[in-house]
C-alpha atoms as a PDB file:
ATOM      1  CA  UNK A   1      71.327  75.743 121.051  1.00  0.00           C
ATOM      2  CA  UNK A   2      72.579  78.565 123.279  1.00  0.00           C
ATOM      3  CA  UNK A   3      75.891  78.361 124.477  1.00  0.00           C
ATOM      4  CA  UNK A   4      76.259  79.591 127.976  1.00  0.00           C
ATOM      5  CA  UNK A   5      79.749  81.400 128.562  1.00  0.00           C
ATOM      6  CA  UNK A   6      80.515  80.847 131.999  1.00  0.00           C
ATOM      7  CA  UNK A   7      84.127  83.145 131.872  1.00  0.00           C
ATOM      8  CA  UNK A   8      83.073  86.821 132.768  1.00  0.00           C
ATOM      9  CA  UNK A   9      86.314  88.098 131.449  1.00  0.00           C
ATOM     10  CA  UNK A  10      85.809  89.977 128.704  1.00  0.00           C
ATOM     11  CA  UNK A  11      88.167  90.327 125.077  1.00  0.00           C
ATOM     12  CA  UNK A  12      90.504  93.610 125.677  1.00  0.00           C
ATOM     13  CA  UNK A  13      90.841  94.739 121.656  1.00  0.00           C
ATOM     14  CA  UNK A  14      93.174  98.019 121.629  1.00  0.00           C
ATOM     15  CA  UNK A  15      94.426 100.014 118.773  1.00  0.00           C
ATOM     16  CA  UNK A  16      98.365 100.973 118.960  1.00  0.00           C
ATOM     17  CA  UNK A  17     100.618 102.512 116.376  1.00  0.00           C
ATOM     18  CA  UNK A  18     103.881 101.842 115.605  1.00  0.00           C
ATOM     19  CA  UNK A  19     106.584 103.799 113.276  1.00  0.00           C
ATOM     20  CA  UNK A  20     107.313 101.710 109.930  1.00  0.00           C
ATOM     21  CA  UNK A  21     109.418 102.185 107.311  1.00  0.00           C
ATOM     22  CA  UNK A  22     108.261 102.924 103.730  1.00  0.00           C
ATOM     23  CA  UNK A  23     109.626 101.629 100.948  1.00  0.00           C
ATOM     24  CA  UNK A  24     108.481 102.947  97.031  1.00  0.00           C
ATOM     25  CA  UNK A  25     109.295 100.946  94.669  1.00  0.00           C
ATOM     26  CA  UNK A  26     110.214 102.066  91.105  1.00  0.00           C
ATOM     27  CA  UNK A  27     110.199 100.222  87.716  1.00  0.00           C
ATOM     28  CA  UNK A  28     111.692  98.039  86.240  1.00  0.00           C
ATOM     29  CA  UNK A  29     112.594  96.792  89.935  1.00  0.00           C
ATOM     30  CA  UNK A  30     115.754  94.643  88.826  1.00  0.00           C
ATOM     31  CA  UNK A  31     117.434  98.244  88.883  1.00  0.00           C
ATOM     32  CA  UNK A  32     115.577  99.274  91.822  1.00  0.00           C
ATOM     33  CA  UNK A  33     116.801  95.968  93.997  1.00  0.00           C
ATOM     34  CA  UNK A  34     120.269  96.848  93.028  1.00  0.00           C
ATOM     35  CA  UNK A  35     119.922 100.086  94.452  1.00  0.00           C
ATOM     36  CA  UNK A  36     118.206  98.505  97.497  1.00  0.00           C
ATOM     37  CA  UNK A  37     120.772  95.886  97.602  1.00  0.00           C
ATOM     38  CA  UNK A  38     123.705  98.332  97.806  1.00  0.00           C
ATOM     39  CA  UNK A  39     121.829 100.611 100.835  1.00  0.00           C
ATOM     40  CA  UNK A  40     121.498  97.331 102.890  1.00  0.00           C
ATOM     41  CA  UNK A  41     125.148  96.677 101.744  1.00  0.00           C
ATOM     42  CA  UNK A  42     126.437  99.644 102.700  1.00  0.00           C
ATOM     43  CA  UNK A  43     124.421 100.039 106.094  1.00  0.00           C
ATOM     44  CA  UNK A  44     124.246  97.034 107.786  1.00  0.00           C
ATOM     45  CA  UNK A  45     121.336  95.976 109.248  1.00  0.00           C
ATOM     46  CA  UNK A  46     119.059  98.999 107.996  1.00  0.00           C
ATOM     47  CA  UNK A  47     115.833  96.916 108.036  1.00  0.00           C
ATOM     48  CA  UNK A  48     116.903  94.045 110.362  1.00  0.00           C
ATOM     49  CA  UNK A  49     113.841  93.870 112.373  1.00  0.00           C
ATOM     50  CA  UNK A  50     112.260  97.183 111.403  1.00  0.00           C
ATOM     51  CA  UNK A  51     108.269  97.022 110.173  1.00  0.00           C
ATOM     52  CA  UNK A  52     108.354  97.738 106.546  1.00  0.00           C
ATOM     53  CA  UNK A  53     105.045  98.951 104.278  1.00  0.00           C
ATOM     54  CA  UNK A  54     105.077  98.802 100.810  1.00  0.00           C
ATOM     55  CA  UNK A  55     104.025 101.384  98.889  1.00  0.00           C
ATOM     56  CA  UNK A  56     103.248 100.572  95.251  1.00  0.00           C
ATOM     57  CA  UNK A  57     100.792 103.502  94.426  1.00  0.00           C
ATOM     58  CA  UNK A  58     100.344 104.332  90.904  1.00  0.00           C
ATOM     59  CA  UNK A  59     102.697 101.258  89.543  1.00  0.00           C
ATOM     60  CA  UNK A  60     100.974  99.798  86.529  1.00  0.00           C
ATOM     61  CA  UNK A  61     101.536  96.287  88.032  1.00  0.00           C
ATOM     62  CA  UNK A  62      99.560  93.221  88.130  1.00  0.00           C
ATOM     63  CA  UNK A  63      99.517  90.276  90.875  1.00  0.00           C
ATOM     64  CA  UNK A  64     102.233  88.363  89.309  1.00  0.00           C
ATOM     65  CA  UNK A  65     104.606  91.409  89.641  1.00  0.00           C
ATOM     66  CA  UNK A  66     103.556  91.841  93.036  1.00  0.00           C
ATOM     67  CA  UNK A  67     104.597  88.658  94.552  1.00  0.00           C
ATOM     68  CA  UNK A  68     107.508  88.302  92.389  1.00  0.00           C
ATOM     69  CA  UNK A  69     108.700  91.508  94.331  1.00  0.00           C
ATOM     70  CA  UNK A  70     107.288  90.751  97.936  1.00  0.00           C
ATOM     71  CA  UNK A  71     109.290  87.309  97.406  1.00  0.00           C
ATOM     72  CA  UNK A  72     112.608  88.974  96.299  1.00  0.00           C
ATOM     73  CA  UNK A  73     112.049  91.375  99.568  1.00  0.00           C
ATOM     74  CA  UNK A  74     111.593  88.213 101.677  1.00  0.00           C
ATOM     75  CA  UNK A  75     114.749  86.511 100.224  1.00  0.00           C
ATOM     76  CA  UNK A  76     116.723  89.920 101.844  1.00  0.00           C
ATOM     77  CA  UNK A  77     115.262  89.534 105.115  1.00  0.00           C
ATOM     78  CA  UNK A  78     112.952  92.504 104.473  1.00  0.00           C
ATOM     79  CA  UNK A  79     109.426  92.046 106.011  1.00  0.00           C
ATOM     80  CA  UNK A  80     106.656  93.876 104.186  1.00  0.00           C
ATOM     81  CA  UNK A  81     103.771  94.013 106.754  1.00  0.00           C
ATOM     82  CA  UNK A  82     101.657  96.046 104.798  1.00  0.00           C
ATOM     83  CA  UNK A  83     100.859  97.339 101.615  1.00  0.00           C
ATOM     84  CA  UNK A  84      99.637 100.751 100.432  1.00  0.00           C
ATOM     85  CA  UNK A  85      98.273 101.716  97.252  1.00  0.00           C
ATOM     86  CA  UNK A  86      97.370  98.643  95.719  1.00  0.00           C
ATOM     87  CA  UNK A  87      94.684  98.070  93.494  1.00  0.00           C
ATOM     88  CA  UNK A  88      92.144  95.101  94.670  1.00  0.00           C
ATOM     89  CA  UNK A  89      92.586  93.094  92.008  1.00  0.00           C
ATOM     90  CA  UNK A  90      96.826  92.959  92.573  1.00  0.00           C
ATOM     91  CA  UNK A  91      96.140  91.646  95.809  1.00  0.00           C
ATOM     92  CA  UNK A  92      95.665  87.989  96.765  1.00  0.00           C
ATOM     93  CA  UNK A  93      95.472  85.366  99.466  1.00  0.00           C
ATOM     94  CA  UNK A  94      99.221  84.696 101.324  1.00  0.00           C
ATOM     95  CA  UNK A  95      99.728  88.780 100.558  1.00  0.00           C
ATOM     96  CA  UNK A  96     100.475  91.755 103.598  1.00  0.00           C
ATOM     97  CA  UNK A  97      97.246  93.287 104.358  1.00  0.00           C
ATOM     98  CA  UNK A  98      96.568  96.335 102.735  1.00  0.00           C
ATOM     99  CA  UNK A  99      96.997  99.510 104.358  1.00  0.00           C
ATOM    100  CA  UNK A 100      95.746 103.085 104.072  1.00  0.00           C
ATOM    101  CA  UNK A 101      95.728 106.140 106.220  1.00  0.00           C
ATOM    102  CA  UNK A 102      99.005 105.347 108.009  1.00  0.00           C
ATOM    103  CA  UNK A 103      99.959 108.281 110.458  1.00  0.00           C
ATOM    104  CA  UNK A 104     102.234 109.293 113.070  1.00  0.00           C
ATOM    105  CA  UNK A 105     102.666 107.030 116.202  1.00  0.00           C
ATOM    106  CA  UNK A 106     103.498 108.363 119.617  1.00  0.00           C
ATOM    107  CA  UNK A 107     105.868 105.165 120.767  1.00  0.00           C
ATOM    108  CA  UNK A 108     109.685 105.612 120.812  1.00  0.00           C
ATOM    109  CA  UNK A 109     112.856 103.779 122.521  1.00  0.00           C
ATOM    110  CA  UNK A 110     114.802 105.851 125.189  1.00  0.00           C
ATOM    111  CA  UNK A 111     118.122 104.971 125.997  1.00  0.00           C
ATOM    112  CA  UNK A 112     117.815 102.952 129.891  1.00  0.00           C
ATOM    113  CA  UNK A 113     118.173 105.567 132.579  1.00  0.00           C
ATOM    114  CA  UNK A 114     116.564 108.115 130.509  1.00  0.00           C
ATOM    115  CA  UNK A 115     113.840 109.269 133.069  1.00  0.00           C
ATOM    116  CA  UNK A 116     113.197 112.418 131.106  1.00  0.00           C
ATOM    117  CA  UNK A 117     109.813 111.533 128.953  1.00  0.00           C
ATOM    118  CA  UNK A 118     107.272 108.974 128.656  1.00  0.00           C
ATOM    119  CA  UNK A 119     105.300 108.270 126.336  1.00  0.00           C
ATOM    120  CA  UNK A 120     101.941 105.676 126.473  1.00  0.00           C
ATOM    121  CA  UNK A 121     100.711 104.429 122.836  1.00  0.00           C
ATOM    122  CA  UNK A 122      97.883 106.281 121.523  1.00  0.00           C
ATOM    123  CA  UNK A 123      94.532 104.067 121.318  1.00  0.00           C
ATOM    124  CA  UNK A 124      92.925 104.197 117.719  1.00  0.00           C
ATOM    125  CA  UNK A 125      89.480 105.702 117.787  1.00  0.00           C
ATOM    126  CA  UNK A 126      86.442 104.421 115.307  1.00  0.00           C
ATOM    127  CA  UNK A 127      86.059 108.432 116.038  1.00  0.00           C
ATOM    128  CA  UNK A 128      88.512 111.261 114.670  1.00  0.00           C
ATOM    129  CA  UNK A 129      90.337 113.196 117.472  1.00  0.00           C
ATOM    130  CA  UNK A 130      92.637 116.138 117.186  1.00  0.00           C
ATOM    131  CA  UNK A 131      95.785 115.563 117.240  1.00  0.00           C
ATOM    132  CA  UNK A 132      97.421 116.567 120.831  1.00  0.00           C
ATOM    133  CA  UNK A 133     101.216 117.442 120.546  1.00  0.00           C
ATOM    134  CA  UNK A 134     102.566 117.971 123.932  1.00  0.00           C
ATOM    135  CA  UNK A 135     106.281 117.463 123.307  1.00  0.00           C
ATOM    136  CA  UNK A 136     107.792 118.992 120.572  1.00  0.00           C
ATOM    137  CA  UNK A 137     111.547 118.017 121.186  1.00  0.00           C
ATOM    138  CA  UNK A 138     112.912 115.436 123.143  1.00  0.00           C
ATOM    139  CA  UNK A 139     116.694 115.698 124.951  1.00  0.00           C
ATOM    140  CA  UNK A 140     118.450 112.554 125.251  1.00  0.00           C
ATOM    141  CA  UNK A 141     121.213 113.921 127.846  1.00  0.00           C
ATOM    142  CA  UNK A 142     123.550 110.515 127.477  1.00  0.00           C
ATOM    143  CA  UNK A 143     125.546 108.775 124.363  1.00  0.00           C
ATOM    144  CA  UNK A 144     123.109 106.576 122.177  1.00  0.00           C
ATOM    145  CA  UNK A 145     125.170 103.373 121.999  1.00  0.00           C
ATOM    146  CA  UNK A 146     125.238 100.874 119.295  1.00  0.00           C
ATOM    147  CA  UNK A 147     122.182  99.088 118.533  1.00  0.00           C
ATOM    148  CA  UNK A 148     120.041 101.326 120.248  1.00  0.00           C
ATOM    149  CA  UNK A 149     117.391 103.524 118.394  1.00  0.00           C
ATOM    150  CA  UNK A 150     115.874 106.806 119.422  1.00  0.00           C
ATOM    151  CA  UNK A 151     112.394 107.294 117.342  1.00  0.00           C
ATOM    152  CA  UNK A 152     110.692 110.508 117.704  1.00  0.00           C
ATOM    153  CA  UNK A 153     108.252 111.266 114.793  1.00  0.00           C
ATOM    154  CA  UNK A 154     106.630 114.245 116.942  1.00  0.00           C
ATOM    155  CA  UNK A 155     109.829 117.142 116.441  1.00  0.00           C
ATOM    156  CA  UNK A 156     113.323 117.539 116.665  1.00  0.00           C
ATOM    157  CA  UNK A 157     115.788 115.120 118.650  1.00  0.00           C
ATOM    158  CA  UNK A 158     119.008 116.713 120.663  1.00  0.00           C
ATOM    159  CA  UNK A 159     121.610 114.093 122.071  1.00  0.00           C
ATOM    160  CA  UNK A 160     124.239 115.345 123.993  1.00  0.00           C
ATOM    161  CA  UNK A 161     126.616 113.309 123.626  1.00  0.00           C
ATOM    162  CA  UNK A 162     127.746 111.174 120.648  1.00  0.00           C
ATOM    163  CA  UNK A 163     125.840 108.349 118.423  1.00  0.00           C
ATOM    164  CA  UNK A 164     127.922 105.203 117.950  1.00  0.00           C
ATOM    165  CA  UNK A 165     128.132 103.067 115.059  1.00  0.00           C
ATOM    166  CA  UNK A 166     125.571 100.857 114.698  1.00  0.00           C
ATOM    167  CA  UNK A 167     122.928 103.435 116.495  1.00  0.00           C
ATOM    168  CA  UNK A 168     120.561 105.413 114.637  1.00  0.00           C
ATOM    169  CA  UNK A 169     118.210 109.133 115.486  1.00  0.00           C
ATOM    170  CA  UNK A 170     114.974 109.083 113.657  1.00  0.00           C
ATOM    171  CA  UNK A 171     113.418 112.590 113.696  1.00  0.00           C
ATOM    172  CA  UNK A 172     110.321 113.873 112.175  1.00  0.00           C
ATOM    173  CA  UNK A 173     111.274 117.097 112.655  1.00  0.00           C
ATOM    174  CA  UNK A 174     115.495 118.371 113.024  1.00  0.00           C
ATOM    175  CA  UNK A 175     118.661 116.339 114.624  1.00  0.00           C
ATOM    176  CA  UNK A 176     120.828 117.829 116.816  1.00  0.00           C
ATOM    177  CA  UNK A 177     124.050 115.976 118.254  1.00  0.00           C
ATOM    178  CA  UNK A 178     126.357 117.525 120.442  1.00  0.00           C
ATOM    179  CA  UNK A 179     129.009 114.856 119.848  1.00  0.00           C
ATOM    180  CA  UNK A 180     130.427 112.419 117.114  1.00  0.00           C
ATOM    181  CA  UNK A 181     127.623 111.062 114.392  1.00  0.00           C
ATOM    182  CA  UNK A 182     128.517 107.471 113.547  1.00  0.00           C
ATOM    183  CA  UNK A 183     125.574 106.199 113.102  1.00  0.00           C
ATOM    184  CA  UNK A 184     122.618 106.689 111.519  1.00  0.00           C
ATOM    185  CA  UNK A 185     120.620 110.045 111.824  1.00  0.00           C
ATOM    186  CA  UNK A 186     117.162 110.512 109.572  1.00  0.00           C
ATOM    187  CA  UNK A 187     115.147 113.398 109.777  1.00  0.00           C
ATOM    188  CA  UNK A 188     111.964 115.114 108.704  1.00  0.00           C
ATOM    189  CA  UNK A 189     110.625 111.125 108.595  1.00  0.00           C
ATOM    190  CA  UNK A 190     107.286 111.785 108.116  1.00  0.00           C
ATOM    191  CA  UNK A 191     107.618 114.451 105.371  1.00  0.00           C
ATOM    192  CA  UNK A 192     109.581 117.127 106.480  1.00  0.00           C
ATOM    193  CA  UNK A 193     111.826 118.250 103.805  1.00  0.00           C
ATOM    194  CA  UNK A 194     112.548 121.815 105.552  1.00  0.00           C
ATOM    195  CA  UNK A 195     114.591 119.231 108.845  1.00  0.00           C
ATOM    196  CA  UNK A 196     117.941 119.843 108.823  1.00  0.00           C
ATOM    197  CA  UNK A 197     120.706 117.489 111.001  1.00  0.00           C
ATOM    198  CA  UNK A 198     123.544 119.117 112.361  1.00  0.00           C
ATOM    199  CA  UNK A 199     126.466 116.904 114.425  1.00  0.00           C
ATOM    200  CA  UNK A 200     130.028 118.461 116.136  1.00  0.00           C
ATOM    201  CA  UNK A 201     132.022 115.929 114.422  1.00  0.00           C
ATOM    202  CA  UNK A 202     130.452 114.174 110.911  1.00  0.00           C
ATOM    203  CA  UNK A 203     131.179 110.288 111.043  1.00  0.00           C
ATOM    204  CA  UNK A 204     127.593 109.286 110.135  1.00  0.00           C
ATOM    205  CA  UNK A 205     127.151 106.068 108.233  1.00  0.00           C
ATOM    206  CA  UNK A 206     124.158 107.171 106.671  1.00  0.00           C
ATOM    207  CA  UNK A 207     121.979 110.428 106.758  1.00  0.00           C
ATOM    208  CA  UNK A 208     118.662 110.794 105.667  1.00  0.00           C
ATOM    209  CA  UNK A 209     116.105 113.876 105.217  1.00  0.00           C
ATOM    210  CA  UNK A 210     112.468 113.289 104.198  1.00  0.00           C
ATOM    211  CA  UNK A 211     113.482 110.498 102.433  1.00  0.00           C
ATOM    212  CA  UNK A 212     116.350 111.075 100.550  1.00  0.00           C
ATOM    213  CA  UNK A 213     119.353 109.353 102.153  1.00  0.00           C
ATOM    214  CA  UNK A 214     123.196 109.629 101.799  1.00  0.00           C
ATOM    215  CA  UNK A 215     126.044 107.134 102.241  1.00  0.00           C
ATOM    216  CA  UNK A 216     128.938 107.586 104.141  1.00  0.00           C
ATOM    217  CA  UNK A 217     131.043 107.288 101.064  1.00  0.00           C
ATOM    218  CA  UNK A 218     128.463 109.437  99.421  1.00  0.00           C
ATOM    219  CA  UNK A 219     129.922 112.648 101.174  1.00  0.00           C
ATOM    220  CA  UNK A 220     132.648 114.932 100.338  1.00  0.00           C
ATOM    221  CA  UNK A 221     135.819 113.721 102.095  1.00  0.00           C
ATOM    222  CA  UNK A 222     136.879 117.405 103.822  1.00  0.00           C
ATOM    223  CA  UNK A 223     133.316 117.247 106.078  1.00  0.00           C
ATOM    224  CA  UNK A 224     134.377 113.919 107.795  1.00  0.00           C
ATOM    225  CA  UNK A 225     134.959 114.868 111.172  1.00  0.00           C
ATOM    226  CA  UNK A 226     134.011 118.535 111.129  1.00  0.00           C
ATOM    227  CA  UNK A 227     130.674 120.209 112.149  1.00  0.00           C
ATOM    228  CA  UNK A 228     128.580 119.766 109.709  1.00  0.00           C
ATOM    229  CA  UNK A 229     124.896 120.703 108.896  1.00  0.00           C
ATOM    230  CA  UNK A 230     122.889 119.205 106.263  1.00  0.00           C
ATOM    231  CA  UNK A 231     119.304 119.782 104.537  1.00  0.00           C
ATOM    232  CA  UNK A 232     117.514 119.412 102.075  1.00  0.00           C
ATOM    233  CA  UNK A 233     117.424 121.068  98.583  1.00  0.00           C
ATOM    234  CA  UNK A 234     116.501 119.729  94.915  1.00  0.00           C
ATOM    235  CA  UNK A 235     115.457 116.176  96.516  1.00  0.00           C
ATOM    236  CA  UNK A 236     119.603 116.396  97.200  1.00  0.00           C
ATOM    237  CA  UNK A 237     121.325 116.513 100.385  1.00  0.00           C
ATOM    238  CA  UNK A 238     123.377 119.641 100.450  1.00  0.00           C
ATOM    239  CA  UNK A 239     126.256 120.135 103.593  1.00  0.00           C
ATOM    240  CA  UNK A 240     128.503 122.724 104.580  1.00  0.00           C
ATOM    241  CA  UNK A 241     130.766 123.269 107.768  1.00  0.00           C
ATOM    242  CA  UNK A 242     129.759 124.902 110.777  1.00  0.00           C
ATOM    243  CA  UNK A 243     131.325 128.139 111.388  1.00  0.00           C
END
């Protein structure tokens, strides 16, 4: 029998990318949930709400493992939406989809008033395009207040004006802040270990470079409140003053 549809409207079915954060796991991960434990400890909220993909590549694991992990995630409120670099047979019904291919996405938050840039999400295409890059730097030209997070995974951020606790600047290319770092500032987030962040007065709660993060406690006590750049060297954050 042939079913007659009678609604002309037809299914809209768009592709949009978002920015997640990756988390690699190490064995045995008892000692790598401590270390996760104290990061969320120490910086509040760090994946509250933030899309997290879980990349197990090259872990000899099986299933078992697997869940046993994704549940001890769950139990600290840290959603895995996807998983990368899993064999087949690991994965199993009730598990995040697997992923592969993840790139850059074009969406960001702006500060309200910012009338500066704007940015539509890229559609996926079954078809690879170039990549088109038409801003290379974005200038937030107002304070970043608490709570509020500039993503910009195409080049370097500039604020002028401060980040408050509780903020945070993610960069895929440099960090510039013309004011007080309280907050959280991570660049180079999509690789880029040459990014370097540099703030007019260090308060930051946590910095991060391609990866490699550092506590606020985790910096040498005569850079707090100086002008500061950091980079990376080693797979180590290195700092000095501004002259």
């Amino acid at each position: 029998m042939t079913k007659v549809i009678t609604d002309p409207r037809s299914i809209r079915i768009k592709g949009r990318s978002f920015l997640a954060v990756m988390l690699s796991p190490d064995l045995p991960f008892d000692n790598w949930l401590i270390r996760l434990d104290d990061l969320a400890a120490r910086s509040a909220g760090f994946f509250l709400g933030r899309p997290v993909v879980l990349d197990v590549t090259d872990l000899p694991i099986d299933r078992s493992q697997l869940k046993e992990l994704i549940a001890e995630l769950g139990q600290r409120n840290v959603s895995i939406m996807g998983i990368e670099g899993a064999r087949p047979s690991i994965l199993g019904p009730g598990m995040p989809a697997a992923l592969k291919g993840g790139r850059a996405g074009s969406d960001f938050e702006v500060p309200e008033k910012e009338p500066a840039v704007e940015v539509q999400a890229r559609p996926v295409s079954a078809e690879a395009r170039p990549a088109v890059q038409s801003v290379q730097s974005l200038t937030i030209r107002e304070p970043v207040r608490s709570g509020q997070s500039i993503i910009f995974p195409e080049g370097d951020v500039t604020i002028v004006g401060s980040v408050a606790s509780g903020a945070e600047i993610v960069a895929g290319g440099s960090i510039h802040i013309y004011g007080t770092l309280r907050g959280r500032a991570m660049a180079g987030s999509l690789g880029k270990a040459s990014a370097h962040i540099f703030c007019r007065k260090l308060e930051a709660e946590l910095v991060a470079i391609d990866g490699i993060y550092k506590m606020a406690e985790d910096m040498p006590a005569n850079l707090r409140g100086q002008a500061v750049q950091l980079w990376l060297e080693d797979d180590a954050i290195k700092a000095e003053k501004l002259i």
